[in-house]
C-alpha atoms as a PDB file:
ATOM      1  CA  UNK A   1     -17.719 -16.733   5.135  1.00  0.00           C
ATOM      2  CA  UNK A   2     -16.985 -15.614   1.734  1.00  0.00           C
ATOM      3  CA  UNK A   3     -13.915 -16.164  -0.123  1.00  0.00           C
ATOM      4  CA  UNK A   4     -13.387 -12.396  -0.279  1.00  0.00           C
ATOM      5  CA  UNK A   5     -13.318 -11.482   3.011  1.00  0.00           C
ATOM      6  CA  UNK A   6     -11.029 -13.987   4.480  1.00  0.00           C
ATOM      7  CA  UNK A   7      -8.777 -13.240   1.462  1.00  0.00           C
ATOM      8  CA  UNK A   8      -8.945  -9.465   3.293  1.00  0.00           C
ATOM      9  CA  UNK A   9      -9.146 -11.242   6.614  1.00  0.00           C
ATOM     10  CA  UNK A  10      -6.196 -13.707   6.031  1.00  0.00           C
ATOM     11  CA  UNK A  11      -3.685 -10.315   4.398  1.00  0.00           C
ATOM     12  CA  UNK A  12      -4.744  -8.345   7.431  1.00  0.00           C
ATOM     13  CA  UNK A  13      -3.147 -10.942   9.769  1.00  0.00           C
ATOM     14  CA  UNK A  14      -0.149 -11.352   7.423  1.00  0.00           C
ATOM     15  CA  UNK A  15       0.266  -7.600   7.628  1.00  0.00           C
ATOM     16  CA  UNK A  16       0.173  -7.574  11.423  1.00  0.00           C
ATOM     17  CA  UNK A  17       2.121 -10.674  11.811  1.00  0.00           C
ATOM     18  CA  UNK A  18       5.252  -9.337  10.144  1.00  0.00           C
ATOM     19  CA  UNK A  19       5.113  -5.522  11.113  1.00  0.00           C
ATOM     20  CA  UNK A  20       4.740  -7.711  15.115  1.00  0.00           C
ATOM     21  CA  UNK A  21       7.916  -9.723  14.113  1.00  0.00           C
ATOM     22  CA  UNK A  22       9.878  -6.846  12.458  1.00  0.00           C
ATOM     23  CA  UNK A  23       9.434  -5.154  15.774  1.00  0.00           C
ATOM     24  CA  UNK A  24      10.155  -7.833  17.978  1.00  0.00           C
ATOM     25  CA  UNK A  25      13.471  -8.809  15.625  1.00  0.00           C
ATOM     26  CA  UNK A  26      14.861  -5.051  15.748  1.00  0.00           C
ATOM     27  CA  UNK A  27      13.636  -3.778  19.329  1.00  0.00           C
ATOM     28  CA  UNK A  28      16.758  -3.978  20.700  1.00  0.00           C
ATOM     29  CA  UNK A  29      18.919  -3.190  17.855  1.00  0.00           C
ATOM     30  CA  UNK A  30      20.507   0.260  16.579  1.00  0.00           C
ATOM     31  CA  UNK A  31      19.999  -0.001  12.835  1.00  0.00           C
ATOM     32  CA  UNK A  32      22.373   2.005  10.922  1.00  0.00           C
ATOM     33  CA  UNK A  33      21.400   5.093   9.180  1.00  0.00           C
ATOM     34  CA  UNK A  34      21.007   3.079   5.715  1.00  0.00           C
ATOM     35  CA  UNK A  35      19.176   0.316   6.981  1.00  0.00           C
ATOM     36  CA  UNK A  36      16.927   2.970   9.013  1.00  0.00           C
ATOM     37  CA  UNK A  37      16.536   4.331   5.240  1.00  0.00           C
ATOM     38  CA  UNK A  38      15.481   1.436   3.575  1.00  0.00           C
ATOM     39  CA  UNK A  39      12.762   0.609   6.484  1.00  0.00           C
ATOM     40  CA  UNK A  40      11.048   3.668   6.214  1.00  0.00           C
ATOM     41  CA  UNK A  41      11.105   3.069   2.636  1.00  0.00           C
ATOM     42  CA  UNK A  42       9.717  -0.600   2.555  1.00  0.00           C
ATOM     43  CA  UNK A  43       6.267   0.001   2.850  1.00  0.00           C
ATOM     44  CA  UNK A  44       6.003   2.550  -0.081  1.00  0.00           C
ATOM     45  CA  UNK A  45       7.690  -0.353  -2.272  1.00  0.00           C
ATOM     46  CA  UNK A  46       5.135  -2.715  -1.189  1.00  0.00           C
ATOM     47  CA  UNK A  47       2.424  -0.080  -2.314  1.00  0.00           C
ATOM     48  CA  UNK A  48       4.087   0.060  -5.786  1.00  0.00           C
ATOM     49  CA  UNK A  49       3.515  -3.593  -6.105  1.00  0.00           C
ATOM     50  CA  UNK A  50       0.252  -3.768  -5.878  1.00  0.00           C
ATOM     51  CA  UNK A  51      -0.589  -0.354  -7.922  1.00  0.00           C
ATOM     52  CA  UNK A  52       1.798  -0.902 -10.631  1.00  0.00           C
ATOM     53  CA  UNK A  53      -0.141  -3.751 -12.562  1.00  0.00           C
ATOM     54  CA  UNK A  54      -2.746  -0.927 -13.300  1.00  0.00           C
ATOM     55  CA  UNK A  55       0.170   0.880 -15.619  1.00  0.00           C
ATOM     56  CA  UNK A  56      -0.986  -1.416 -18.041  1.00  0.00           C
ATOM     57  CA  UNK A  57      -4.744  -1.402 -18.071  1.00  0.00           C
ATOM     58  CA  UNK A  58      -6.752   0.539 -20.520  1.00  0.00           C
ATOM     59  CA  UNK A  59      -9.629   0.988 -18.090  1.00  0.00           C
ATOM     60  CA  UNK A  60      -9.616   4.679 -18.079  1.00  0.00           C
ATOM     61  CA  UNK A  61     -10.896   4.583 -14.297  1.00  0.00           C
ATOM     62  CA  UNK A  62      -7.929   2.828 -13.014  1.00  0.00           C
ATOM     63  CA  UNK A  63      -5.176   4.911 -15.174  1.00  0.00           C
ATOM     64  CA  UNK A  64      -6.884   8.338 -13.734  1.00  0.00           C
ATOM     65  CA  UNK A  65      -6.697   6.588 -10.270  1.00  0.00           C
ATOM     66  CA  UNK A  66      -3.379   6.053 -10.518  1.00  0.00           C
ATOM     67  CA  UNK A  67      -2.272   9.209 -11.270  1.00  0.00           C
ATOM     68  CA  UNK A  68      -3.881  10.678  -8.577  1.00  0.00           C
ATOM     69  CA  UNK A  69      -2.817   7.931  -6.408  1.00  0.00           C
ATOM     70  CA  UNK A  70       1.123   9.236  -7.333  1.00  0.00           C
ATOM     71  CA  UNK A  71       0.727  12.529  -7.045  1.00  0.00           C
ATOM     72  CA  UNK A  72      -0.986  11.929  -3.637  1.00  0.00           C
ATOM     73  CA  UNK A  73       1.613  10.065  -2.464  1.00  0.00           C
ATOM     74  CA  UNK A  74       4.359  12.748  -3.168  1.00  0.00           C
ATOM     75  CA  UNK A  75       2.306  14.765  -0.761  1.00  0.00           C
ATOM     76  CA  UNK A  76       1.294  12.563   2.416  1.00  0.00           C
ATOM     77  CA  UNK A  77       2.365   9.582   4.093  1.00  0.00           C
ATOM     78  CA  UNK A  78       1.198   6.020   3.257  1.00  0.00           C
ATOM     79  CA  UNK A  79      -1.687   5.513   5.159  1.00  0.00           C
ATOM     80  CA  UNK A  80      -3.586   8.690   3.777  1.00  0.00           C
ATOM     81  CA  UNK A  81      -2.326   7.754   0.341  1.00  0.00           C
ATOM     82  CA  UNK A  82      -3.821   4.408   0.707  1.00  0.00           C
ATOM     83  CA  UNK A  83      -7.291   5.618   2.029  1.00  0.00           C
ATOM     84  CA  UNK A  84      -7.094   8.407  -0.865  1.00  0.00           C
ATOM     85  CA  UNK A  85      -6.264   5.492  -3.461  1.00  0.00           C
ATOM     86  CA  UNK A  86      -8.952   2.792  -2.556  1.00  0.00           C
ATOM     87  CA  UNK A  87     -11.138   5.905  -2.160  1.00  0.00           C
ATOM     88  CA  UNK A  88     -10.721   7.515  -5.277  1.00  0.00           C
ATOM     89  CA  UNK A  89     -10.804   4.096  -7.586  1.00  0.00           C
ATOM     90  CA  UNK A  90     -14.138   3.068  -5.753  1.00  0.00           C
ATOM     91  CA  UNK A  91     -15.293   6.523  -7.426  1.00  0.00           C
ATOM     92  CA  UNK A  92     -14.071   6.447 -10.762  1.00  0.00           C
ATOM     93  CA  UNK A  93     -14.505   2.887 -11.282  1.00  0.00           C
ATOM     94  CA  UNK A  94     -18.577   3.790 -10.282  1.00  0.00           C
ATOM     95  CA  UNK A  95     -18.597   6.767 -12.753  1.00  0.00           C
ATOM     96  CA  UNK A  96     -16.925   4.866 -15.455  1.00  0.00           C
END
């Protein structure tokens, strides 16, 4: 098995693992308006983390990507703007 795909394998079941124990912590908890704030929020934070190392490329592909990556996301919800992101820097990174 190659080294990329358990890396992709291996984040998958990270990414599984702690949405299962976020659920199975909070189930039976009422989480305060603030806290129901910030949960909702988490995942869009996490996105940031692993776009925001492309604000200082000078590949042309990935800046353009970006962009359309943020303005994406001010319209949908995460998952589209995921599949729109990894989508649309597959393309320009090919073109460029």
């Amino acid at each position: 098995m190659s080294l990329t795909l358990m890396t992709i394998l291996f984040m998958a079941i990270t990414t599984w693992l702690t949405r299962i124990t976020g659920y199975l912590l909070l189930r039976d908890r009422v989480l305060s308006p603030r806290l129901s704030a910030v949960m909702e929020i988490a995942p869009g934070c996490v996105l940031i983390t692993v776009i925001a190392p492309h604000f200082v490329t000078a590949e042309l592909a990935d800046i353009m990507a970006l962009l359309i990556s943020l303005l994406a996301a001010i319209r949908f919800s995460l998952f589209p703007v995921v599949i729109i992101s990894v989508v649309t820097t597959a393309i320009l990174r090919y073109l460029f």
